[in-house]
Protein backbone atom coordinates (compact mmCIF):
# COMPACT_ATOMS: atom_id res chain seq x y z
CA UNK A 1 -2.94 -0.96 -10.03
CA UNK A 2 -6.52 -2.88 -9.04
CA UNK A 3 -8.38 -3.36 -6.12
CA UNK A 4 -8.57 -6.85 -4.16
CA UNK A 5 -11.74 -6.67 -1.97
CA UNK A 6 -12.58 -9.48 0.29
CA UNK A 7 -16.26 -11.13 0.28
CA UNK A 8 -17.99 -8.92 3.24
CA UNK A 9 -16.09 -6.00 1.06
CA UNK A 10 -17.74 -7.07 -2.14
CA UNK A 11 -21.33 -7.86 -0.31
CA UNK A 12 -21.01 -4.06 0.82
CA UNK A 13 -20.20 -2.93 -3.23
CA UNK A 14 -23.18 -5.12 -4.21
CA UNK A 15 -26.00 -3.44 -1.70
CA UNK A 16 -24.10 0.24 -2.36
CA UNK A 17 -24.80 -0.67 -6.53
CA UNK A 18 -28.35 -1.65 -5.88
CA UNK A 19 -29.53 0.05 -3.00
CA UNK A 20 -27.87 3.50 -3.32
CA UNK A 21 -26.99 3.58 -7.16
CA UNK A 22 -30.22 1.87 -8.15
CA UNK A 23 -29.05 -0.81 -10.73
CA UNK A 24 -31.50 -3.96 -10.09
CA UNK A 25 -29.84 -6.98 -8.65
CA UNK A 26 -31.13 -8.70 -11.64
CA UNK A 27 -29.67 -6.34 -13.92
CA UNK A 28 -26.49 -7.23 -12.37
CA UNK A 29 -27.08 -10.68 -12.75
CA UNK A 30 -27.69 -10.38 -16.11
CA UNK A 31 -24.37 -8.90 -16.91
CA UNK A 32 -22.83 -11.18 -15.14
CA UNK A 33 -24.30 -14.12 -17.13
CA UNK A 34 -23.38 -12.34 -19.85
CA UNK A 35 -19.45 -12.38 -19.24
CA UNK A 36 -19.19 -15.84 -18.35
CA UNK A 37 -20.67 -16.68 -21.78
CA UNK A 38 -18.29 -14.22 -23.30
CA UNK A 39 -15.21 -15.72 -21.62
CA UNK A 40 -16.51 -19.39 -22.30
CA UNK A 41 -17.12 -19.19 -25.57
CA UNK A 42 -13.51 -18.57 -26.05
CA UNK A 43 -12.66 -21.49 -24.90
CA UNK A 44 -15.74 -23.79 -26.40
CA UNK A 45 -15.43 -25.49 -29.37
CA UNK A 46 -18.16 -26.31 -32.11
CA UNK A 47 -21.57 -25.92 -30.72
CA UNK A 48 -22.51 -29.67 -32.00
CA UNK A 49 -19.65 -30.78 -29.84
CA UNK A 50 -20.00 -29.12 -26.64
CA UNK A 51 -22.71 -30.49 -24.08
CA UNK A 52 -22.73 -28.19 -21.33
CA UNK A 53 -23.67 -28.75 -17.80
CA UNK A 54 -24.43 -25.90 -15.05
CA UNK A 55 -24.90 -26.99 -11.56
CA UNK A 56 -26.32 -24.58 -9.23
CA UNK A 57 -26.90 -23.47 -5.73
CA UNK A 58 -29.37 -22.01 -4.29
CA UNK A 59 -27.96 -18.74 -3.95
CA UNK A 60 -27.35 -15.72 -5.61
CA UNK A 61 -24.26 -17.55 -7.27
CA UNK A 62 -26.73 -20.88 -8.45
CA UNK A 63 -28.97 -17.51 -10.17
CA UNK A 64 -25.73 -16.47 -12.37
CA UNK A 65 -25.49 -20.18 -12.91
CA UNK A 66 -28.92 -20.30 -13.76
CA UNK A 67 -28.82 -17.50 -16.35
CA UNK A 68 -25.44 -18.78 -17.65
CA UNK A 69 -27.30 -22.21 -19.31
CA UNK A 70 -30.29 -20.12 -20.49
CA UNK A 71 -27.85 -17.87 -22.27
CA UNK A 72 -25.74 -20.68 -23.77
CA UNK A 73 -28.87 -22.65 -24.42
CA UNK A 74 -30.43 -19.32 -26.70
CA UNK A 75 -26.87 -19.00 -28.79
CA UNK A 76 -27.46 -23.15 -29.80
CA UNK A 77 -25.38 -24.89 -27.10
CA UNK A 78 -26.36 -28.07 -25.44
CA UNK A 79 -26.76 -26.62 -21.72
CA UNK A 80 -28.27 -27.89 -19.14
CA UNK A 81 -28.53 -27.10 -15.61
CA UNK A 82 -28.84 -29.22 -12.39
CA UNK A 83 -29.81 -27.57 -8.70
CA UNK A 84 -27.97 -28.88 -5.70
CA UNK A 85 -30.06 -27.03 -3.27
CA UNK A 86 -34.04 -27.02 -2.87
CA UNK A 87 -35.91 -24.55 -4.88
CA UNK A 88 -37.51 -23.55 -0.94
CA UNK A 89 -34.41 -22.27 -0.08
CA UNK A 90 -33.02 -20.46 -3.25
CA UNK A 91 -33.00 -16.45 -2.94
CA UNK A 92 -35.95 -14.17 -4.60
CA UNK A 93 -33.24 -13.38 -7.19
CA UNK A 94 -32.31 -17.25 -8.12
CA UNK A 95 -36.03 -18.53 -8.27
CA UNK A 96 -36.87 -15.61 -10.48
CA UNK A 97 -34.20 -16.68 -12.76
CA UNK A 98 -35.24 -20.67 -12.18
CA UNK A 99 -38.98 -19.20 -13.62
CA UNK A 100 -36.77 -17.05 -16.70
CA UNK A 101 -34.66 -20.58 -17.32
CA UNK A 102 -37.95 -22.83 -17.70
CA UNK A 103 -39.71 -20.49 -19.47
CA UNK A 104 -37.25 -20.54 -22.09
CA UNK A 105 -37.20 -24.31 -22.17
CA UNK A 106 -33.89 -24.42 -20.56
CA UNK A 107 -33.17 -28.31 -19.75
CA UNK A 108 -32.73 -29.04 -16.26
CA UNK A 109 -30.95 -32.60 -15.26
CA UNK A 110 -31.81 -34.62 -12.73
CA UNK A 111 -29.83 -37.88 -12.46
CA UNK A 112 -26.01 -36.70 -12.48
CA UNK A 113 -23.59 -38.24 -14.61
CA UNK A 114 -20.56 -35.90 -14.93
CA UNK A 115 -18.69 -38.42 -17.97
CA UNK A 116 -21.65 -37.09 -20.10
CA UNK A 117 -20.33 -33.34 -20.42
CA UNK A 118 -17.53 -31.53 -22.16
CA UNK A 119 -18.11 -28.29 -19.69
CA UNK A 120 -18.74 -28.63 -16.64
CA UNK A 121 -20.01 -24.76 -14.99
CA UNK A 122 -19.58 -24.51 -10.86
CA UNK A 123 -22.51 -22.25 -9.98
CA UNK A 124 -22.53 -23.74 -6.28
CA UNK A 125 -21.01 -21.32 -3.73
CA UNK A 126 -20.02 -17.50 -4.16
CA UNK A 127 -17.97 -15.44 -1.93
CA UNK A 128 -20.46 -15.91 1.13
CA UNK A 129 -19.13 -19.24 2.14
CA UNK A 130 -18.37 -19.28 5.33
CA UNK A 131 -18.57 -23.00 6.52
CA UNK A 132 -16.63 -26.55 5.04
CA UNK A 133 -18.13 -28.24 2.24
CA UNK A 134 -19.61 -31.29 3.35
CA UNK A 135 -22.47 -33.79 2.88
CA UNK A 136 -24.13 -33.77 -0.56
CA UNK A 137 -22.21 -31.04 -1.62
CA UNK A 138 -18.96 -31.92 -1.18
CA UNK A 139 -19.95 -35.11 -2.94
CA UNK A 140 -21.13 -33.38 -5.71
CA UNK A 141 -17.84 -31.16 -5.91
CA UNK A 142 -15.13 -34.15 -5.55
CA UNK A 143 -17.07 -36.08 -8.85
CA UNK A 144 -16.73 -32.41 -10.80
CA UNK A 145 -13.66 -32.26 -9.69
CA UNK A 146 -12.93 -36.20 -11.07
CA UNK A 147 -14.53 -35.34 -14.84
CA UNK A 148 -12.37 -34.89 -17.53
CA UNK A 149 -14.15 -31.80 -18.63
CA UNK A 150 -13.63 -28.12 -19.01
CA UNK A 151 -14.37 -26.92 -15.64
CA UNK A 152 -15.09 -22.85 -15.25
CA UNK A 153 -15.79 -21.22 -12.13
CA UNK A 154 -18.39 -18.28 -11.52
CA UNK A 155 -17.11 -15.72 -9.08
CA UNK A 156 -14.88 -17.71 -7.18
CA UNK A 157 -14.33 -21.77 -7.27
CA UNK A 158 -16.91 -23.26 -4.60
CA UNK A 159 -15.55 -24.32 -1.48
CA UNK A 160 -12.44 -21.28 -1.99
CA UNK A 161 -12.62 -19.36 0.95
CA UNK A 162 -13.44 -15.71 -0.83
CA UNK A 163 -10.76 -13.88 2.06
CA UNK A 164 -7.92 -16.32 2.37
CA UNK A 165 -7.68 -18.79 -0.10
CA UNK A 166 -8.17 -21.14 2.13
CA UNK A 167 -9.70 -25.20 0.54
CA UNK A 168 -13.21 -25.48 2.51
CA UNK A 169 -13.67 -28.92 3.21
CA UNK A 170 -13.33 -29.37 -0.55
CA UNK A 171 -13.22 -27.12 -3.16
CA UNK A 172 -13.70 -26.64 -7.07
CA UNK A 173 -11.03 -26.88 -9.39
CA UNK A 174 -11.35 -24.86 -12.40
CA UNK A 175 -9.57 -24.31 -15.75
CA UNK A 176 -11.39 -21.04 -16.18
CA UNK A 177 -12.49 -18.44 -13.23
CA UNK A 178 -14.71 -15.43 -14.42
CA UNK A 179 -15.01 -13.48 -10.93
CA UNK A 180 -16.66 -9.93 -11.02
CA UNK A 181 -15.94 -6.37 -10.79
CA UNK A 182 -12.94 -7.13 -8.44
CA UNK A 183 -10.40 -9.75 -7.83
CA UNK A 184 -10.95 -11.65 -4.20
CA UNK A 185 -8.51 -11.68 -1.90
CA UNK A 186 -9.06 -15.30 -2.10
CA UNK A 187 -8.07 -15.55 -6.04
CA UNK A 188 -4.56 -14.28 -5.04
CA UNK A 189 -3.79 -16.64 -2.38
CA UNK A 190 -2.81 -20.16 -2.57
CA UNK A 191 -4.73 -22.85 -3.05
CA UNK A 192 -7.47 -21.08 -4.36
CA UNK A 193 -5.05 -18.77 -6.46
CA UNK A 194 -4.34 -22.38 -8.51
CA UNK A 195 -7.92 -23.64 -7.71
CA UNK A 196 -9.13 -20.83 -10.14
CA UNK A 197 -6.84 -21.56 -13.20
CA UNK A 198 -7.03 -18.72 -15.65
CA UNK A 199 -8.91 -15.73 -13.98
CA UNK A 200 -10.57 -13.04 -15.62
CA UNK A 201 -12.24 -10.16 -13.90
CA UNK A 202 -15.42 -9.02 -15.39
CA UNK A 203 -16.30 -5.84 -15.37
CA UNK A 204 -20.53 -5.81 -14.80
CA UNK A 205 -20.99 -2.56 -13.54
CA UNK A 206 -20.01 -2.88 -9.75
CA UNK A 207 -17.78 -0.17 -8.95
CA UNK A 208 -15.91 1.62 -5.20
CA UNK A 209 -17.77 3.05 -3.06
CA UNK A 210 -15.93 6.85 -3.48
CA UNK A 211 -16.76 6.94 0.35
CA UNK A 212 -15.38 3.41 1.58
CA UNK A 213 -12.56 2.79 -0.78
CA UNK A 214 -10.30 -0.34 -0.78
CA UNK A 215 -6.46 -0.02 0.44
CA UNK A 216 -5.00 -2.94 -0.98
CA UNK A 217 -4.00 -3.79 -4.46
CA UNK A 218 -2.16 -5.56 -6.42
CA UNK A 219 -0.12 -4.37 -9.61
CA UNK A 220 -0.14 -5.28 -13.51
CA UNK A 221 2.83 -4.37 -16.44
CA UNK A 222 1.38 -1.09 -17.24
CA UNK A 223 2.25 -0.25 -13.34
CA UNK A 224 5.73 -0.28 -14.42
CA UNK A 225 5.05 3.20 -16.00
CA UNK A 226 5.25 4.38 -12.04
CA UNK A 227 9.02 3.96 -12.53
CA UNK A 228 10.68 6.94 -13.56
CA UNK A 229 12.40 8.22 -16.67
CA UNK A 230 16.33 7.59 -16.52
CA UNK A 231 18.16 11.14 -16.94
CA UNK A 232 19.89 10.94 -20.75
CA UNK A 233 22.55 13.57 -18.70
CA UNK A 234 22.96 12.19 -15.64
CA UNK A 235 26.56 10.18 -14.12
CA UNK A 236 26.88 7.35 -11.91
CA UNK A 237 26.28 9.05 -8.80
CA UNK A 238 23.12 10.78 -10.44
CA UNK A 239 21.51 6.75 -10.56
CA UNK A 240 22.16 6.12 -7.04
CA UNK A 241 24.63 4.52 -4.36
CA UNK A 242 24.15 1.43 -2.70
CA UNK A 243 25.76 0.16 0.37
CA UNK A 244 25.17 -3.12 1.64
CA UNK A 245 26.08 -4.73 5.27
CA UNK A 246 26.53 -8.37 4.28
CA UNK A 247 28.51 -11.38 3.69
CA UNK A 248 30.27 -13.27 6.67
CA UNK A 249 32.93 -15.63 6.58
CA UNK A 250 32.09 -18.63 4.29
CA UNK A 251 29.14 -16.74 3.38
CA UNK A 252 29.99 -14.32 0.21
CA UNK A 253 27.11 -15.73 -2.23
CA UNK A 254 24.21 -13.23 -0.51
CA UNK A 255 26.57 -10.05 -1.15
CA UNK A 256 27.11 -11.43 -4.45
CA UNK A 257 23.94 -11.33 -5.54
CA UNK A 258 22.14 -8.67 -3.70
CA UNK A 259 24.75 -6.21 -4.97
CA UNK A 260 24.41 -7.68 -8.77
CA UNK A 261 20.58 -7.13 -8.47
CA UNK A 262 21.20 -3.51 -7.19
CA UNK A 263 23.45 -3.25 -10.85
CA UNK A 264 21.25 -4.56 -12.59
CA UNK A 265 18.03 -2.79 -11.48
CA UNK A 266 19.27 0.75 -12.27
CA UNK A 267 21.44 1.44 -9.05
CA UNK A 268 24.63 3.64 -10.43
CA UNK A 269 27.37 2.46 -7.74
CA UNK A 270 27.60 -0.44 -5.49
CA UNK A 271 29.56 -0.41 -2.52
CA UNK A 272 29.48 -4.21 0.06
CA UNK A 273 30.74 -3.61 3.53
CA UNK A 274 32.19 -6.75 4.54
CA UNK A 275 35.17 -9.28 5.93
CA UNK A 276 38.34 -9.78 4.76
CA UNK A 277 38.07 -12.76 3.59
CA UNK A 278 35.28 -12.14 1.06
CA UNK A 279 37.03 -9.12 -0.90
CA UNK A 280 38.78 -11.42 -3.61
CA UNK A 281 35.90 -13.41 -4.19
CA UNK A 282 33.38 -10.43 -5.05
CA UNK A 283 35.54 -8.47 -6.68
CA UNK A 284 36.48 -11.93 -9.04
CA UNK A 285 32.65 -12.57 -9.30
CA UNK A 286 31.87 -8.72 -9.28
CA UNK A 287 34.58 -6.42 -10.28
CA UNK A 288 31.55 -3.55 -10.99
CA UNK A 289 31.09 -3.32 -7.43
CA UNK A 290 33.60 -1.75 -4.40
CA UNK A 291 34.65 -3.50 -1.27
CA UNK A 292 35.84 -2.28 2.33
CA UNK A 293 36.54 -4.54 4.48
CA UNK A 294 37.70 -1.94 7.55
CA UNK A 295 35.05 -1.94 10.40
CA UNK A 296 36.41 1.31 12.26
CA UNK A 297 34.11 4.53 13.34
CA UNK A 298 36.33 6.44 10.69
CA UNK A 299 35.41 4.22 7.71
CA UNK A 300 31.98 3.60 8.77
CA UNK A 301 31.09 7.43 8.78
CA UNK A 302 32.63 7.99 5.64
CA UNK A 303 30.66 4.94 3.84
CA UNK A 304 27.64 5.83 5.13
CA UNK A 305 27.81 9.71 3.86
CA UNK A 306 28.81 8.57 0.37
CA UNK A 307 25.55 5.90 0.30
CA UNK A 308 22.25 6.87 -0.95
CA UNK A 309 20.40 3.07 0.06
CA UNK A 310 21.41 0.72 2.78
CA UNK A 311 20.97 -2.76 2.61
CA UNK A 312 21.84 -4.70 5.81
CA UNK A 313 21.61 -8.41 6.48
CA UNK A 314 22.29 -10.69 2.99
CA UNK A 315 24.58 -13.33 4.32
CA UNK A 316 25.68 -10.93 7.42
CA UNK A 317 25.63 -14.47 9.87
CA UNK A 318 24.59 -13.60 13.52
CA UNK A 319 28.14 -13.71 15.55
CA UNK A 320 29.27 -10.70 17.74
CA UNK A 321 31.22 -9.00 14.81
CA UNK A 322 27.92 -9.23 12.75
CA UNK A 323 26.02 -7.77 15.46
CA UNK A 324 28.32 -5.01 15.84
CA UNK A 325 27.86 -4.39 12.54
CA UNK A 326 23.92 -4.32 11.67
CA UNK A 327 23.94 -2.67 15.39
CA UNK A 328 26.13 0.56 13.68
CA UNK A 329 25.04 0.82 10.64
CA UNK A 330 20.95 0.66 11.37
CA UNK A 331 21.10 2.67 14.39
CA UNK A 332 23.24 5.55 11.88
CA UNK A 333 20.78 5.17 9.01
CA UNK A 334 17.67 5.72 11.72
CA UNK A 335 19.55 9.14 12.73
CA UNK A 336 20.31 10.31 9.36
CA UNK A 337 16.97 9.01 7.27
CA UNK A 338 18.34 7.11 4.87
CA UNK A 339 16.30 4.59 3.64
CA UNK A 340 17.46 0.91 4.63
CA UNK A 341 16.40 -2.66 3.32
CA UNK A 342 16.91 -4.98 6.38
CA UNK A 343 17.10 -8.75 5.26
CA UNK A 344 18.42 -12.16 6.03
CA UNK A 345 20.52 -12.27 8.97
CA UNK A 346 19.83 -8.65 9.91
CA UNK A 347 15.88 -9.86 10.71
CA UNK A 348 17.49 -12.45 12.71
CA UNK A 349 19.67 -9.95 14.72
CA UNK A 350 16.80 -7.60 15.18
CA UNK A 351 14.39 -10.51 16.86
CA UNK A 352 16.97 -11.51 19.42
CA UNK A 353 17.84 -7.92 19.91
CA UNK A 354 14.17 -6.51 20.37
CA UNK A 355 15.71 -3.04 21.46
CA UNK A 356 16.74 -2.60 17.92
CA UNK A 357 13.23 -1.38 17.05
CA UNK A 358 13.97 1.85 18.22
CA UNK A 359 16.17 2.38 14.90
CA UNK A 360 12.99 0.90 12.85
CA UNK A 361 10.77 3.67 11.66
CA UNK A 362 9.76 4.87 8.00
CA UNK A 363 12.96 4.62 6.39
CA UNK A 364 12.93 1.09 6.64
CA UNK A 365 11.90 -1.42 4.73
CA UNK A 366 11.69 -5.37 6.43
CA UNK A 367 11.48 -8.69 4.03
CA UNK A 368 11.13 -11.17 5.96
CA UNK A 369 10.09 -14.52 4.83
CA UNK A 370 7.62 -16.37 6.91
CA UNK A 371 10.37 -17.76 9.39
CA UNK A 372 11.81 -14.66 9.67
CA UNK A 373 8.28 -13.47 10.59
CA UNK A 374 7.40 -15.73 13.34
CA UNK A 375 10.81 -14.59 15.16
CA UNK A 376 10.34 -10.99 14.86
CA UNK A 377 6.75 -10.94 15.93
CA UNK A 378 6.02 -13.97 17.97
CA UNK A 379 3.15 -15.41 16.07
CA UNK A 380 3.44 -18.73 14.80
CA UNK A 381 4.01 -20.13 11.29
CA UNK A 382 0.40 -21.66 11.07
CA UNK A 383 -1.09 -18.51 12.81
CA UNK A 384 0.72 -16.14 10.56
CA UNK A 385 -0.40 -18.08 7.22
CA UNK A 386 -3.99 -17.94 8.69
CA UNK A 387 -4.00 -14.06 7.85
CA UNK A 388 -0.45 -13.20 5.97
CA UNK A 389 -1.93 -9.44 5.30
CA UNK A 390 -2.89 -9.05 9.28
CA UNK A 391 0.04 -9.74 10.12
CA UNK A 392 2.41 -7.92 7.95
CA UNK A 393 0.00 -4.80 8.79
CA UNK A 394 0.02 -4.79 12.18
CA UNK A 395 4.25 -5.48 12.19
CA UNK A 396 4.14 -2.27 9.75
CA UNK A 397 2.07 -0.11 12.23
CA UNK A 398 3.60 -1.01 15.06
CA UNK A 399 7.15 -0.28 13.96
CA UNK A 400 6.14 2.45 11.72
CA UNK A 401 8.26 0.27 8.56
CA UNK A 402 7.10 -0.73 5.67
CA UNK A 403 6.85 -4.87 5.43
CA UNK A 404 7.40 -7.23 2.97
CA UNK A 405 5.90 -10.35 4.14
CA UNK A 406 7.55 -12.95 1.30
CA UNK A 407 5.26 -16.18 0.30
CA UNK A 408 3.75 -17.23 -3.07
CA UNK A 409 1.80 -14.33 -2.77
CA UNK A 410 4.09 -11.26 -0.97
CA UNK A 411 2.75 -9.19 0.83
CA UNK A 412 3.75 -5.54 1.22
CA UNK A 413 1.85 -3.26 3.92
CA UNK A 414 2.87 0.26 4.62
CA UNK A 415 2.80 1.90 8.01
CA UNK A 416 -0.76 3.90 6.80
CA UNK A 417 -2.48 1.15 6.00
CA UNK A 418 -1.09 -0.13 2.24
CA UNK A 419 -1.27 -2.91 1.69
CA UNK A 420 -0.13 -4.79 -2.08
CA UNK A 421 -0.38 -8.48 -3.23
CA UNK A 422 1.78 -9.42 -5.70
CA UNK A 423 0.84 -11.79 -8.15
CA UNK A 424 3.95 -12.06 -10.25
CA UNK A 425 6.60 -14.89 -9.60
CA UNK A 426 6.75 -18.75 -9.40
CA UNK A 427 7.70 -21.62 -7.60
CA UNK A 428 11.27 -21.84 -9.35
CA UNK A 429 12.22 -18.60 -7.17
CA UNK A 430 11.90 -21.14 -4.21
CA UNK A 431 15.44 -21.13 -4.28
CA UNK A 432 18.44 -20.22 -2.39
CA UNK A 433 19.74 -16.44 -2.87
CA UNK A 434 16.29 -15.85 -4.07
CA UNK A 435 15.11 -12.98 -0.82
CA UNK A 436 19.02 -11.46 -1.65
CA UNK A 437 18.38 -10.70 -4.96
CA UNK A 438 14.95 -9.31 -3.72
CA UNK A 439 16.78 -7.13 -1.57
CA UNK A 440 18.88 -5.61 -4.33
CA UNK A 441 16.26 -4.94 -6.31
CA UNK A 442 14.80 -3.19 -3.23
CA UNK A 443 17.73 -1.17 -3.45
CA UNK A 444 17.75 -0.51 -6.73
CA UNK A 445 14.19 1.07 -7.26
CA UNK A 446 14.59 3.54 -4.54
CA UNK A 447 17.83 4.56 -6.62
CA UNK A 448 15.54 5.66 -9.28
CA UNK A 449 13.35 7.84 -6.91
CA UNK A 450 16.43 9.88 -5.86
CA UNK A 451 16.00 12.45 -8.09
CA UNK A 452 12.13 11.96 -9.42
CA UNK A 453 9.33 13.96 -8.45
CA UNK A 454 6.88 11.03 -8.73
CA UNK A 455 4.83 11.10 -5.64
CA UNK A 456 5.35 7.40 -4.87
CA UNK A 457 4.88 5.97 -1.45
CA UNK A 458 7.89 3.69 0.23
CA UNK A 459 5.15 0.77 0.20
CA UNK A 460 4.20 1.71 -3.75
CA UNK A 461 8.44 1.69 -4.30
CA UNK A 462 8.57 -1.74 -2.12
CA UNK A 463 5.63 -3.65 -4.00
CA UNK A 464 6.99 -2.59 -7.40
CA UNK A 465 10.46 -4.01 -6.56
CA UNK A 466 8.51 -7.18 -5.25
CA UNK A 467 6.73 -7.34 -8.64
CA UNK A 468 9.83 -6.89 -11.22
CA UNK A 469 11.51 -9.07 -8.76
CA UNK A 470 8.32 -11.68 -9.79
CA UNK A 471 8.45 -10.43 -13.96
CA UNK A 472 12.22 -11.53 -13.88
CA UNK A 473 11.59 -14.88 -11.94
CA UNK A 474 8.36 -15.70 -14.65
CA UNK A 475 11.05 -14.60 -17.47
CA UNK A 476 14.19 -16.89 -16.05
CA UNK A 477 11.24 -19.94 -15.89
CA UNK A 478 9.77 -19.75 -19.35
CA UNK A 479 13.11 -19.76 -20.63
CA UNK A 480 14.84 -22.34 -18.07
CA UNK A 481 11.84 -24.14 -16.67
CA UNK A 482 11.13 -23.60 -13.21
CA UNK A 483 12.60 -26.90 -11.54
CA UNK A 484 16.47 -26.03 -12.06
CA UNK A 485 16.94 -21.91 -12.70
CA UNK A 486 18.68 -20.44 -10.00
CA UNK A 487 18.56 -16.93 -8.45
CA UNK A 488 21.57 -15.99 -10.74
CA UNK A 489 18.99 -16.66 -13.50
CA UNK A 490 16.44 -14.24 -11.97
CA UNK A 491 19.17 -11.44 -11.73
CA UNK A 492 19.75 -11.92 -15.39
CA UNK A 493 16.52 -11.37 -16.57
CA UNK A 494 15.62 -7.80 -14.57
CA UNK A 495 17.29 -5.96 -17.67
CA UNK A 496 14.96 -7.23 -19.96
CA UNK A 497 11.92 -6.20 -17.49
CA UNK A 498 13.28 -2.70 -16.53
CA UNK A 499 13.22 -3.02 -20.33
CA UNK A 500 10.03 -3.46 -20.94
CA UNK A 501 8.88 -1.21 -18.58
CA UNK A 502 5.18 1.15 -19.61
């Protein structure tokens, strides 16, 4: 798994690599330069064709810039640079490489005419923006933005706020983004997540402080080697079992599928507590799993001793009977430790019934979507998307739960401070029954930690369900397009992921 740092994070790695490790910030510069060029040049095509333009700030950023066309310009390219600020107000480190630039006859432009070049290079802004783009600038941005150029991005896409995200006023839009030494929070969020097209980190030499390290992250494929080995003699009670508190009447679809993502992501027996009138429709769409359909003190006891992992809320709907029956099982779960996954209807049951909390503690792991969120903690929709990581980490401390805050970009914090971005997934899992088969999956994965000794954290178990919950959804769209796959689809893709696991 990598770091995400946001900018005042990465301003502290800079000063610790030059001040206390004694690498020159020129040095760093240098290297820098030097993988932009790298990554360009993939892209680049003959060097009598290209005609390259870099505009710069005045910054530390408009110095990479500045090295970036000197480099290009040595290898044969037709680079050029322009400077958006004034060469008073450029840092000791950007006027040094303005002097490096000229002296190696480095062309500098300036009468702008953006229909002139195949690249265009945004050296502008770095991750120390902190106010809108305006003026001049954000003139100069919006007719980048309108070439018909190659467009790549150093660091981070000007006008991207580095921490959220977040469009500045205006922002760059790039085909290419070569940020450095660590993703920004603000590549992983939307817009600046699509404002940075294809983003490469760059490794230049910047590395964590051993004294101040980072506690968020997100994960990659070779993660899935955290998932442990399946036991060649073990039986279906070995794998795992899997109750789940859902469906209502009229409302069978979310057991459906929450209980065939459990199957399907390594859980050995499913069992769905729920009404009457739902039993011949799962077990026609779902004969692998059990039903009971008896709500009695009896029957619940006996359920909830056979179960390894609860699931509570898919479909559950919010009458009396449904609260009786989140109300028994969570509060039963809470005494005896087992781990739950409370979704759907069962967030919606715990916001009107704030009491509840008492039975939410570290066994339990919430997914609500950003809805769900506002209910169960009072904030707003626009003041929860102002700071989606804030806010799922304070929920998590407070309640002492893990939380998966669902978005484009989930977030999962742990009670201790966790906290995961997931960067798998797409906008064809914007679909209905999507968050139940999220919640089987859920399931599922702490199944296969029953027996492991892998010390894995609930919020490590959590993000990787979130992120083979994303692999499955990227599978079902390159083979269905995004627009009309379904969450069935996503369900029938997490074999082929568990598959291709490390």
């Amino acid at each position: 798994m990598k770091e995400v740092v946001t900018g005042a994070q990465m301003k502290e790695l800079d000063e610790h690599t030059i001040e206390r490790i004694g690498i020159p910030s020129l040095v760093l510069m240098e290297r820098a330069a030097l993988k932009v060029v790298e990554e360009m040049k993939k892209h680049l095509k003959d060097k009598n064709a290209e005609k390259i333009l870099v505009v710069c700030g005045s910054g530390n950023n408009g110095g990479d810039g500045l090295a970036v066309a000197r480099l290009l310009r040595l290898e044969g390219y037709c680079a050029c640079f322009y400077l958006t600020g004034t060469e008073e107000k450029m840092t000791d480190q950007a006027r040094q490489q303005l002097l490096i630039a000229r002296n190696c006859e480095t062309q500098e432009v300036h009468n702008l005419n953006f229909t002139e070049y195949t690249t265009i290079v945004d050296a502008i802004f770095g991750v120390g923006l902190t106010r809108p783009v305006e003026g001049r600038y954000g003139q100069v941005i919006s007719e980048m933005n309108a070439a018909s150029a190659f467009k790549v991005a150093v660091d981070i896409p000007s006008g991207v706020n580095s921490d959220t995200g977040f469009e500045m006023g205006i922002a760059f839009r790039a085909d290419l983004t070569v940020t450095f030494a660590f993703r920004k929070r603000g590549l992983c969020f939307y817009p600046g997540r699509m404002y940075g097209g294809e983003i490469i980190i760059a490794d230049i030499g910047i590395y964590q402080d051993p004294l101040n390290k980072s506690f968020t992250h997100y994960l990659e494929k070779q993660d899935l080697s955290l998932l442990p080995d399946r036991i060649p003699y073990g039986n279906k009670g070995t794998f795992g079992k899997v109750l789940l508190v859902a469906g209502s009447p009229g409302m069978c679809g979310a057991a459906f599928l929450s209980a065939q993502a459990a199957l399907k992501s390594s859980a050995g027996m499913v069992k769905i507590q729920t009404v009457e009138e739902n039993r011949i429709p799962l077990q026609t769409l779902l004969p692998e799993a059990m039903v009971c359909c008896d709500f009695d003190e009896a029957s619940n006891e006996n359920i909830l001793n056979w179960c390894d992992v609860l699931v509570i809320g898919p479909g559950l709907g919010v009458s009396g009977q449904s609260r009786e029956r989140a109300q028994w099982f969570l509060k039963a779960a809470a005494k005896s430790g087992k781990p739950v996954i409370l979704d759907a209807d069962g967030l919606n049951l715990l916001s009107v019934h704030r009491e509840w909390k008492e039975y939410v503690g570290k066994n339990v792991i919430v997914t609500p979507h950003i809805g769900e969120m506002s209910r169960l903690c009072g904030k707003s929709i626009g003041e929860i998307q102002k700071d989606l990581i804030k806010t799922a980490s304070d929920y998590a401390r407070e309640t002492q739960c893990v939380c998966v805050l669902k978005d484009a970009c989930t977030v999962t914090a742990g009670f201790d401070g966790e906290v995961f971005l997931n960067l798998s997934g797409n906008e064809g899992m914007a679909t209905a029954g999507s968050g139940d088969v999220l919640s089987g999956v859920l399931s599922g994965i702490l199944c296969m930690y029953l027996s492991a000794g892998k010390d894995v954290t609930l919020a490590e178990k959590a993000a990787l369900g979130v992120y083979i919950h994303g692999l499955a959804g990227d599978a079902a769209a390159d083979h269905l397009g995004s627009r009309g796959m379904t969450a069935r689809d996503i369900n029938e893709f997490l074999p082929e992921i568990l598959k291709s696991r490390g």
